[in-house]
C-alpha atoms as a PDB file:
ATOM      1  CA  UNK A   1       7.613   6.873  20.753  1.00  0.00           C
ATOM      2  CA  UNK A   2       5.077   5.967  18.035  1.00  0.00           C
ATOM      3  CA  UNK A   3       1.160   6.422  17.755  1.00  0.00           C
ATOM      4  CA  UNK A   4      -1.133   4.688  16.807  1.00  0.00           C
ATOM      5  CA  UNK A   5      -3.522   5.988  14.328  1.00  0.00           C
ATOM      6  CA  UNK A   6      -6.158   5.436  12.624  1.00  0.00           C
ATOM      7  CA  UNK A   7      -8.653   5.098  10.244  1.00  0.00           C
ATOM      8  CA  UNK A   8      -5.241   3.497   8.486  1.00  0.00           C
ATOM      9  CA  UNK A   9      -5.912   5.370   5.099  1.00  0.00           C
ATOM     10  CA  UNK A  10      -5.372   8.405   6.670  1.00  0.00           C
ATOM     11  CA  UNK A  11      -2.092   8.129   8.333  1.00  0.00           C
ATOM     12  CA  UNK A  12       0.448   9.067   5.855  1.00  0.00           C
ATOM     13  CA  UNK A  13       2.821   7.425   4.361  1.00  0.00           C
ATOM     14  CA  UNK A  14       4.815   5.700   7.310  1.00  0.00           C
ATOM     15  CA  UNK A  15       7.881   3.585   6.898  1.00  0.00           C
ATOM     16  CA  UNK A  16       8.526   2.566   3.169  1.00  0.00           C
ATOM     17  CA  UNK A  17      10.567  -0.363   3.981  1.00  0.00           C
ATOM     18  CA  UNK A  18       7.395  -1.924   5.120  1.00  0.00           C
ATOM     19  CA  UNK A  19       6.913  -2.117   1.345  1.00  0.00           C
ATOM     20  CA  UNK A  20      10.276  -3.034   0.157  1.00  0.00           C
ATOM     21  CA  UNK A  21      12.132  -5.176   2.867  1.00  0.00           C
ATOM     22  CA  UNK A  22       9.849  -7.933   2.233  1.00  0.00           C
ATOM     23  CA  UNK A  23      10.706  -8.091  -1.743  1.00  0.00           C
ATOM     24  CA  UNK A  24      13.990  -7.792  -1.426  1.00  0.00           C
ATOM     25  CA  UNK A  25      15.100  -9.952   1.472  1.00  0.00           C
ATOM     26  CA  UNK A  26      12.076 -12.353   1.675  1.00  0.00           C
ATOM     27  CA  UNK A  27      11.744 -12.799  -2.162  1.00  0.00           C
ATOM     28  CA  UNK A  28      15.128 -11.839  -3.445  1.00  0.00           C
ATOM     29  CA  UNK A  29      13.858  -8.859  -5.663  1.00  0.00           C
ATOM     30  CA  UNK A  30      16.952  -7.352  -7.642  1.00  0.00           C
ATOM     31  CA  UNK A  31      17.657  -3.516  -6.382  1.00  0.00           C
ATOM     32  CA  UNK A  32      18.480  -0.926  -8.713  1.00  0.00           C
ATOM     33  CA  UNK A  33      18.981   1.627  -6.888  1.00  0.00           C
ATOM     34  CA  UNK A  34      20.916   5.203  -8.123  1.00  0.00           C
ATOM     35  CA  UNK A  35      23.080   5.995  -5.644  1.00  0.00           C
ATOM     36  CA  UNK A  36      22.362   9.540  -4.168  1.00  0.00           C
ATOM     37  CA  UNK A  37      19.105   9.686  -5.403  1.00  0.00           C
ATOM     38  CA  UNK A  38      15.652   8.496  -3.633  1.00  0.00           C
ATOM     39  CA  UNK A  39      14.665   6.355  -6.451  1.00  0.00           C
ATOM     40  CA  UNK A  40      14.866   2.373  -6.122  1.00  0.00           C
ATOM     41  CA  UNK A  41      13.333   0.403  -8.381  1.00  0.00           C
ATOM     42  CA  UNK A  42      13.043  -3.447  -7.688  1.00  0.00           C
ATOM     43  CA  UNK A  43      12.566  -6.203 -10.213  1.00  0.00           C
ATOM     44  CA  UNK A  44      11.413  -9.911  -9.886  1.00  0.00           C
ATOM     45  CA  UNK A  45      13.719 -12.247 -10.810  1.00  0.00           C
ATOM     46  CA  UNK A  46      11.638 -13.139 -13.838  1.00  0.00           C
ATOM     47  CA  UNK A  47      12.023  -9.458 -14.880  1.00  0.00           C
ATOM     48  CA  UNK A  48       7.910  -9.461 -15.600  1.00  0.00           C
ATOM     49  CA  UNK A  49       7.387  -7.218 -12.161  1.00  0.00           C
ATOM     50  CA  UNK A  50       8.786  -4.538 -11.370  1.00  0.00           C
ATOM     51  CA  UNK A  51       8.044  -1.469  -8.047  1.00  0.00           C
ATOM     52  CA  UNK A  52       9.370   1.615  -8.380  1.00  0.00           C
ATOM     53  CA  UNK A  53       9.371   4.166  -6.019  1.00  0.00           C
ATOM     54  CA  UNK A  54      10.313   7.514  -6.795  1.00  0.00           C
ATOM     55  CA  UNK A  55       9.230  10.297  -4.281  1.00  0.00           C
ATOM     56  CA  UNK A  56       7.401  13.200  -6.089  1.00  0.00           C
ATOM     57  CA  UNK A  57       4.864  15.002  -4.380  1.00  0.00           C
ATOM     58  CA  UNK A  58       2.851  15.977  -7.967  1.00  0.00           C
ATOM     59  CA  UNK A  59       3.254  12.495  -8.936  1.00  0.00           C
ATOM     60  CA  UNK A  60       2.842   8.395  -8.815  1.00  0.00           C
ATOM     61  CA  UNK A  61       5.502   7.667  -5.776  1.00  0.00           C
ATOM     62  CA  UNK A  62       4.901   3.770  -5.742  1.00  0.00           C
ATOM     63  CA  UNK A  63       4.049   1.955  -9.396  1.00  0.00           C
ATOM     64  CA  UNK A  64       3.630  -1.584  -9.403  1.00  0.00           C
ATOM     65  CA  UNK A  65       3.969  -3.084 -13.062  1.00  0.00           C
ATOM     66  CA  UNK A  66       3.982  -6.122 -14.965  1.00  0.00           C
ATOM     67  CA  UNK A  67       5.020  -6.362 -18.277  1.00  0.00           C
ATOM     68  CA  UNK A  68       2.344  -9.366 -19.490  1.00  0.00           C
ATOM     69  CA  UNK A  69       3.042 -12.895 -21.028  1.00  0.00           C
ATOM     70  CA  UNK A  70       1.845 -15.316 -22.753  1.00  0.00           C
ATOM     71  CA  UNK A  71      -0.987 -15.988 -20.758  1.00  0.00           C
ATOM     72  CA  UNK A  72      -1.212 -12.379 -18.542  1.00  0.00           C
ATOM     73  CA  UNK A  73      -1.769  -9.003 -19.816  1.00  0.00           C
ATOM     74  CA  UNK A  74      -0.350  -5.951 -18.683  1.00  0.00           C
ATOM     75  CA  UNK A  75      -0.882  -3.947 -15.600  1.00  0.00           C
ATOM     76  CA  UNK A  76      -0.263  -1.001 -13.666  1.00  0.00           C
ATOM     77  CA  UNK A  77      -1.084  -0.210 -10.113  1.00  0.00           C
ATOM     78  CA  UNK A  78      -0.036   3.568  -8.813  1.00  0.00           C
ATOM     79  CA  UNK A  79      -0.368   5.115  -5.709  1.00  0.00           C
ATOM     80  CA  UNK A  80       0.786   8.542  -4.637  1.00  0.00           C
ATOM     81  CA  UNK A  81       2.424  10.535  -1.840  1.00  0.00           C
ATOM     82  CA  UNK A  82       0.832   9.912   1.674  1.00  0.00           C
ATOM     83  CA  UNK A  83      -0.776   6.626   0.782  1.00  0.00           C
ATOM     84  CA  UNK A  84      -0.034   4.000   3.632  1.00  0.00           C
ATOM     85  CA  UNK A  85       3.231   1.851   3.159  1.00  0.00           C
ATOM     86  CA  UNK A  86       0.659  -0.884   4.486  1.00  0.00           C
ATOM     87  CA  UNK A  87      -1.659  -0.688   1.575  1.00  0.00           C
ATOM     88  CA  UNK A  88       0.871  -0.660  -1.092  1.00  0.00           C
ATOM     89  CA  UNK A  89       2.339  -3.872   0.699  1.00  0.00           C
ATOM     90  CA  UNK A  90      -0.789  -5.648   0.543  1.00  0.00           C
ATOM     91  CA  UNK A  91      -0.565  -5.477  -3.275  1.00  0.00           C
ATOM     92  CA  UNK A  92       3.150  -6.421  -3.104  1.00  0.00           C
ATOM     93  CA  UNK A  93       2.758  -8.789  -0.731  1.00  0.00           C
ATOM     94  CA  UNK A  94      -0.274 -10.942  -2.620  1.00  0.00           C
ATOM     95  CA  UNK A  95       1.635 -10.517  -5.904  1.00  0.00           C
ATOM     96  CA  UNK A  96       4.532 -12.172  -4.224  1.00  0.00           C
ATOM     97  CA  UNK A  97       2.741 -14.888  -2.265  1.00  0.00           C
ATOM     98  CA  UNK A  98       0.929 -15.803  -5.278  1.00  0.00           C
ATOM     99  CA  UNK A  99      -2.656 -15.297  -2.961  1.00  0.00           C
ATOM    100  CA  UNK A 100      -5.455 -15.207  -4.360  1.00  0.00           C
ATOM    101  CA  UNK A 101      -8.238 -16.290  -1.653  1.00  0.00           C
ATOM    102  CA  UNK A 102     -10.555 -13.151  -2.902  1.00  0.00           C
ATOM    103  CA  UNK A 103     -13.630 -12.266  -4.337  1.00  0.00           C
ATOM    104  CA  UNK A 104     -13.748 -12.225  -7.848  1.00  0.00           C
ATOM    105  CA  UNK A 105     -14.988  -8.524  -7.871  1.00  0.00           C
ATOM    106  CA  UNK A 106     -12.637  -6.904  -5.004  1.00  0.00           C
ATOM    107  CA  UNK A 107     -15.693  -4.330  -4.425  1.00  0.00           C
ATOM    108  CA  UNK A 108     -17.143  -7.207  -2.410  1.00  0.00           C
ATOM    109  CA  UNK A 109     -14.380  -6.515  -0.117  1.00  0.00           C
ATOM    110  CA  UNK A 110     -15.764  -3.300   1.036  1.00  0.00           C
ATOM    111  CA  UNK A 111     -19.435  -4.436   0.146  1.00  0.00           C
ATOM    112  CA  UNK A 112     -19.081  -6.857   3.177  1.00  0.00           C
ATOM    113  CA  UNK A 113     -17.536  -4.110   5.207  1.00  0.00           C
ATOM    114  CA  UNK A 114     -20.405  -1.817   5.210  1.00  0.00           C
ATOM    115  CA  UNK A 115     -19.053   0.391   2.688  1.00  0.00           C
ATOM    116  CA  UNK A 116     -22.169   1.898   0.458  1.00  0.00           C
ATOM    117  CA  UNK A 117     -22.781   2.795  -3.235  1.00  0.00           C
ATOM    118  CA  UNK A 118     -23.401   6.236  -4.103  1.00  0.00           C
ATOM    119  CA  UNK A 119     -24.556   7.744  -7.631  1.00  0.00           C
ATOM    120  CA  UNK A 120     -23.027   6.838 -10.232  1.00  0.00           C
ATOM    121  CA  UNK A 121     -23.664   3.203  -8.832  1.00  0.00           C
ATOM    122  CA  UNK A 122     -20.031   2.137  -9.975  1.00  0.00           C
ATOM    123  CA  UNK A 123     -18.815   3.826  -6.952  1.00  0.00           C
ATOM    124  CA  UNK A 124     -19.043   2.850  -3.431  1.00  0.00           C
ATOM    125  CA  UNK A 125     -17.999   5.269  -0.797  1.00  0.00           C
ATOM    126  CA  UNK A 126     -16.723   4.745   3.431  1.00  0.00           C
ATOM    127  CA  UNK A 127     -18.909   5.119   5.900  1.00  0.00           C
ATOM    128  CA  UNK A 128     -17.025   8.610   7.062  1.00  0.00           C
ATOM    129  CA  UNK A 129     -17.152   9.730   3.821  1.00  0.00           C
ATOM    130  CA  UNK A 130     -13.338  10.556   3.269  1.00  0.00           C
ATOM    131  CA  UNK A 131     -12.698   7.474   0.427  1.00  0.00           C
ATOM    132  CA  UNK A 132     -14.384   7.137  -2.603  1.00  0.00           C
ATOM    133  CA  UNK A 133     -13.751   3.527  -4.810  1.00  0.00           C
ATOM    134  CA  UNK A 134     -14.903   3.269  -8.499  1.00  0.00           C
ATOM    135  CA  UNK A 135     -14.116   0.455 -10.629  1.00  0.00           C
ATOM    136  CA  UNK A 136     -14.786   0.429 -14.583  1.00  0.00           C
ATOM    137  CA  UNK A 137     -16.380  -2.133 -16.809  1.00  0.00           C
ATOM    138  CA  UNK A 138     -12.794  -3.451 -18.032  1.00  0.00           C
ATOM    139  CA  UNK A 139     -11.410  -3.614 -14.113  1.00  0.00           C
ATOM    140  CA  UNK A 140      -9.561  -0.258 -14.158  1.00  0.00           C
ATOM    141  CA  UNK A 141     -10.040   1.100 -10.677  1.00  0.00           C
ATOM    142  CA  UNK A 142     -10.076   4.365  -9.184  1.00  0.00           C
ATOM    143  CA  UNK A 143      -9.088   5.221  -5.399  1.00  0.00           C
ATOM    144  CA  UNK A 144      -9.656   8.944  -4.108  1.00  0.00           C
ATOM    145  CA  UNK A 145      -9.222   9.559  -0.387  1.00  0.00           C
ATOM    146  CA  UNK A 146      -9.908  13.040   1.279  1.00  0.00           C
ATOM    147  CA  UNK A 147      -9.762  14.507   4.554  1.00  0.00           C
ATOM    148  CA  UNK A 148     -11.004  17.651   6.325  1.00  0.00           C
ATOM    149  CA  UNK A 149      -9.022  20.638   5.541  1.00  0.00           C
ATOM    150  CA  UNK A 150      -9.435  22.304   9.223  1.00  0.00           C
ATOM    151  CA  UNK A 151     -11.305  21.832  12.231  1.00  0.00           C
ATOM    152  CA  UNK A 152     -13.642  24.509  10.993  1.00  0.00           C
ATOM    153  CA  UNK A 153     -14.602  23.016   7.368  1.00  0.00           C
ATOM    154  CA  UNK A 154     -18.040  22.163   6.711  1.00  0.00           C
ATOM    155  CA  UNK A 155     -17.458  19.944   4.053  1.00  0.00           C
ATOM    156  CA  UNK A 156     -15.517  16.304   5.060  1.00  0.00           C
ATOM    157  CA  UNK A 157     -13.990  16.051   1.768  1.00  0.00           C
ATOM    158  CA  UNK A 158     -12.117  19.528   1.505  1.00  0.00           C
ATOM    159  CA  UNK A 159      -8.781  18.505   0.558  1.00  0.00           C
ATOM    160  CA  UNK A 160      -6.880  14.770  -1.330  1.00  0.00           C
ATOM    161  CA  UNK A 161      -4.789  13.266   0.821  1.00  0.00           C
ATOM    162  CA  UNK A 162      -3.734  10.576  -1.689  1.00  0.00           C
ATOM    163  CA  UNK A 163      -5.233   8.502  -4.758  1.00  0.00           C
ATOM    164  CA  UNK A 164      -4.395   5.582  -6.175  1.00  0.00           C
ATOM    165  CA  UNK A 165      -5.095   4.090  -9.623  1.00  0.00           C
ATOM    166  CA  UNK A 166      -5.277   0.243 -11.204  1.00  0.00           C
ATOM    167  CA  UNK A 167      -5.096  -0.481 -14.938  1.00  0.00           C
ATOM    168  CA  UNK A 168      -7.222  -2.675 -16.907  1.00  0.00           C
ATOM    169  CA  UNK A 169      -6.350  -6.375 -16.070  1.00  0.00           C
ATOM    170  CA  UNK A 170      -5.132  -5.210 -13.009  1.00  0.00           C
ATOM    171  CA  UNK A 171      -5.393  -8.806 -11.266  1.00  0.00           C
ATOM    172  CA  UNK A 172      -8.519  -8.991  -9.020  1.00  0.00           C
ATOM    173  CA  UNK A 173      -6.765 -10.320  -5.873  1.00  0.00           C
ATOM    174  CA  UNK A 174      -4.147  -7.798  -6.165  1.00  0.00           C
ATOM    175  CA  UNK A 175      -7.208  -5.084  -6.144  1.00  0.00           C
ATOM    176  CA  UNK A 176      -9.054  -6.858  -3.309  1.00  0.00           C
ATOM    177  CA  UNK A 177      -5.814  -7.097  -0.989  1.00  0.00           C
ATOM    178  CA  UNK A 178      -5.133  -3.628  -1.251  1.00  0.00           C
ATOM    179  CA  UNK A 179      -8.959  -2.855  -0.095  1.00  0.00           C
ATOM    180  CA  UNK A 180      -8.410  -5.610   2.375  1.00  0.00           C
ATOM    181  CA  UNK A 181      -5.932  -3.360   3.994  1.00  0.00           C
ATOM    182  CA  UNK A 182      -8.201   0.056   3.235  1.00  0.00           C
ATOM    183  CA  UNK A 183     -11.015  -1.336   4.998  1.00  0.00           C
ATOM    184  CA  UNK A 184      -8.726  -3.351   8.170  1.00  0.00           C
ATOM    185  CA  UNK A 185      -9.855  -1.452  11.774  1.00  0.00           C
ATOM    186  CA  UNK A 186      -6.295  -2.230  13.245  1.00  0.00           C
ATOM    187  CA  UNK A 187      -4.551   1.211  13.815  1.00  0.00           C
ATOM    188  CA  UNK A 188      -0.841   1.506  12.182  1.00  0.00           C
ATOM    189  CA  UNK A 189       1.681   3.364  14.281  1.00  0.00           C
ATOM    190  CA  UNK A 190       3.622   6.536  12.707  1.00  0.00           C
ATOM    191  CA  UNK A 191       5.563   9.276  13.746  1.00  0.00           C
ATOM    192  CA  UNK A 192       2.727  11.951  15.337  1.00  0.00           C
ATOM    193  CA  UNK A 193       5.060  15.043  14.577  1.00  0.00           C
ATOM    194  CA  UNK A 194       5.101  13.152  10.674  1.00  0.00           C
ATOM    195  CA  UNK A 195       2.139  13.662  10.213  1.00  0.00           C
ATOM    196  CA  UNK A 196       0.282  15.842   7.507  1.00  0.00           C
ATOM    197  CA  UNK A 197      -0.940  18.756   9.343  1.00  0.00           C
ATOM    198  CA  UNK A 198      -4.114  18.822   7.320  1.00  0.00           C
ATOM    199  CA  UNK A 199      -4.739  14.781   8.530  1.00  0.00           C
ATOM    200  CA  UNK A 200      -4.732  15.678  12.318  1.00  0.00           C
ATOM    201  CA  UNK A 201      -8.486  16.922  12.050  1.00  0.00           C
ATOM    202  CA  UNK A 202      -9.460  13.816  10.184  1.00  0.00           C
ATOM    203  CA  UNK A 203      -7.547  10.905  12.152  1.00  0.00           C
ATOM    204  CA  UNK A 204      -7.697   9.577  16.020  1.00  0.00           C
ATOM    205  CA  UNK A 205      -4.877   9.505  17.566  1.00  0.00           C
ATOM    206  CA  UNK A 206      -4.466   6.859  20.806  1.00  0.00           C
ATOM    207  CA  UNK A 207      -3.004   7.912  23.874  1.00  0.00           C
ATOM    208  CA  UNK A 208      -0.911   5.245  24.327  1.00  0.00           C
ATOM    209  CA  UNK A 209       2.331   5.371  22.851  1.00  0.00           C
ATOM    210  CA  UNK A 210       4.397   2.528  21.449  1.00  0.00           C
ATOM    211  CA  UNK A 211       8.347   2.477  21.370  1.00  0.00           C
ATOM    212  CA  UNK A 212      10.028   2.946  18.033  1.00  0.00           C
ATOM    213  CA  UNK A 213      11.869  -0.472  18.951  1.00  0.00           C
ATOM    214  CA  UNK A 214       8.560  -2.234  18.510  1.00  0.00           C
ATOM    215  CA  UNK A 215       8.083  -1.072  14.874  1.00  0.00           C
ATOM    216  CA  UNK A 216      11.185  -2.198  14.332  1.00  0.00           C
ATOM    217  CA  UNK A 217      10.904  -5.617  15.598  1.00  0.00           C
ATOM    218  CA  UNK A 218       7.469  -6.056  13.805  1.00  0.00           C
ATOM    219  CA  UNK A 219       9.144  -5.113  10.875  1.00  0.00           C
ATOM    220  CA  UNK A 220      11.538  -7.564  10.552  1.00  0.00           C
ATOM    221  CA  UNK A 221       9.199 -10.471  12.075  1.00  0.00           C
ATOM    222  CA  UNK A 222       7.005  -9.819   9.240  1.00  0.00           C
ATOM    223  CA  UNK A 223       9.587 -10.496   6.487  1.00  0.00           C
ATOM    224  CA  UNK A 224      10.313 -13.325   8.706  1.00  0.00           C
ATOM    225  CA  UNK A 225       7.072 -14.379   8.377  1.00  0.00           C
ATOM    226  CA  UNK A 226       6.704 -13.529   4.598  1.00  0.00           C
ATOM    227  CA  UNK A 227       9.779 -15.751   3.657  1.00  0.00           C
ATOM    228  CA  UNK A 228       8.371 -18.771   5.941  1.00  0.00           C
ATOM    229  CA  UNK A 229       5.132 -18.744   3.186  1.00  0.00           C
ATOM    230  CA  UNK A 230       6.848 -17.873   0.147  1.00  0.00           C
ATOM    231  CA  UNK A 231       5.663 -19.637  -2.867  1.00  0.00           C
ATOM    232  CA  UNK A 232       7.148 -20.783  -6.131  1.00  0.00           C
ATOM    233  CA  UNK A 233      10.382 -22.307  -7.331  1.00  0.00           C
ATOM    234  CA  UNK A 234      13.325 -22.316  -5.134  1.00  0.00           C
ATOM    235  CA  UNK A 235      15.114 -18.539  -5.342  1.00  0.00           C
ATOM    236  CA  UNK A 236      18.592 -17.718  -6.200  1.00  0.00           C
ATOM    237  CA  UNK A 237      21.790 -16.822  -3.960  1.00  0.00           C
ATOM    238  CA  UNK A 238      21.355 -13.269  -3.299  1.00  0.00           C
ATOM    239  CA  UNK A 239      22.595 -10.890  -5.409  1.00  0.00           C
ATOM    240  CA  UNK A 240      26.100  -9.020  -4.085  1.00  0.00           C
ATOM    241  CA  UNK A 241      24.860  -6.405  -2.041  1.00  0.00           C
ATOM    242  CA  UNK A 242      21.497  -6.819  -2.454  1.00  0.00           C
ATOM    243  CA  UNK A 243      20.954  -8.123   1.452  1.00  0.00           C
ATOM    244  CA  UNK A 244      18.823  -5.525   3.702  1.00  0.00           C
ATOM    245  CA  UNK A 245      20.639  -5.142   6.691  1.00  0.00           C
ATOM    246  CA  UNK A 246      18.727  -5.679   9.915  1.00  0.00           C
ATOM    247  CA  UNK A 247      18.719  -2.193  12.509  1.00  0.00           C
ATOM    248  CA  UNK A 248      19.555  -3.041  15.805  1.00  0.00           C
ATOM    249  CA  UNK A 249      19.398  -0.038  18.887  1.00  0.00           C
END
């Protein structure tokens, strides 16, 4: 049985196929994954974009990158250990939709949800006080999220539970989607016994429980779903072996 938790920047890292299923069975990303090892890296077929997702808990475990063109620059996005598969998938997910119904400054995002600048004035803070956004001249942007080390800390911001950081000419859509998903009320569900320890005093936790079935099932409706909208010109047959085998129980 599942929880759900919330607020959803808080609740660990969760399932990371909810990140890569989508890529590579909706939008035919090429896996190169290293057999025995928990690195996969996934390229577009246009070899511009590239995730990769190495697990390192003193380092970047999702980078989204593009190489550039002719008319693009280059970009980074990186996110560390215990940041929300659903957050990094909003950034995956808008870079392969093509969507880009956002603000032109993604702070508006969190403007409009009540979020509130604090000094220096490039920053803008959550209401709780656990995430702090600040976004550089250029577009570089900075994520920090904290949570309270114990039930007994006085401060709210004792300990990082994950950051996340865009490079210049990051696009903006790509920036407002994954503060889109930061800012979304809906709990996610996760494992309670998976969770961080340190999280428990900083998260809330509904009673009712949801079976593990039913994260499975939503899983594979939304790459349903994701394929149904894809954008772009038509994709090519699958690579051999490449498919992402549905779970059944």
């Amino acid at each position: 049985m599942l929880a759900q938790v919330a607020p959803r920047y808080l609740a660990c890292g969760g399932d990371p196929r909810w990140v890569t299923a989508p890529l590579q069975q909706a939008f035919r990303w090429q896996s190169a994954h290293v057999p025995l090892s928990p690195v996969l890296r996934l390229t577009r077929r246009d070899r511009q974009a590239e995730l990769l997702l190495s697990p390192d808990p003193d380092d970047h475990w999702w980078t989204l990158h593009h190489t550039g063109s002719s008319t693009e620059k280059a970009w980074t996005m990186r996110f560390s250990a215990r940041t929300p598969a659903e957050i990094v998938a909003a950034a995956t997910d808008a870079l392969a939709t093509s969507a880009v119904d956002s603000p032109a400054d993604p702070m508006r995002v969190l403007e409009h949800a009540g979020w509130k600048h604090s000094v220096p004035d490039h920053q803008i803070s959550s209401p709780d006080g656990f995430v702090t956004v600040s976004r550089h001249p250029l577009g570089a942007m900075n994520i920090r999220v904290t949570a309270r080390d114990g039930p007994w800390a006085s401060e709210p911001t004792a300990r990082t539970a994950w950051r996340a950081y865009f490079s210049d000419h990051t696009p903006p859509h790509l920036a407002a989607a994954v503060l889109v998903g930061m800012v979304s009320t809906e709990p996610v569900l996760r494992d309670e016994r998976a969770l961080a320890p340190f999280l428990r005093y900083s998260v809330r936790i509904a009673r009712e429980r949801v079976p593990a079935h039913q994260a499975e099932s939503s899983l594979w409706d939304r790459v349903d779903r994701l394929a149904a909208h894809r954008v772009g010109t038509p994709l090519p047959p699958q690579p051999p072996g490449g498919s992402l085998p549905r779970r059944t129980r």
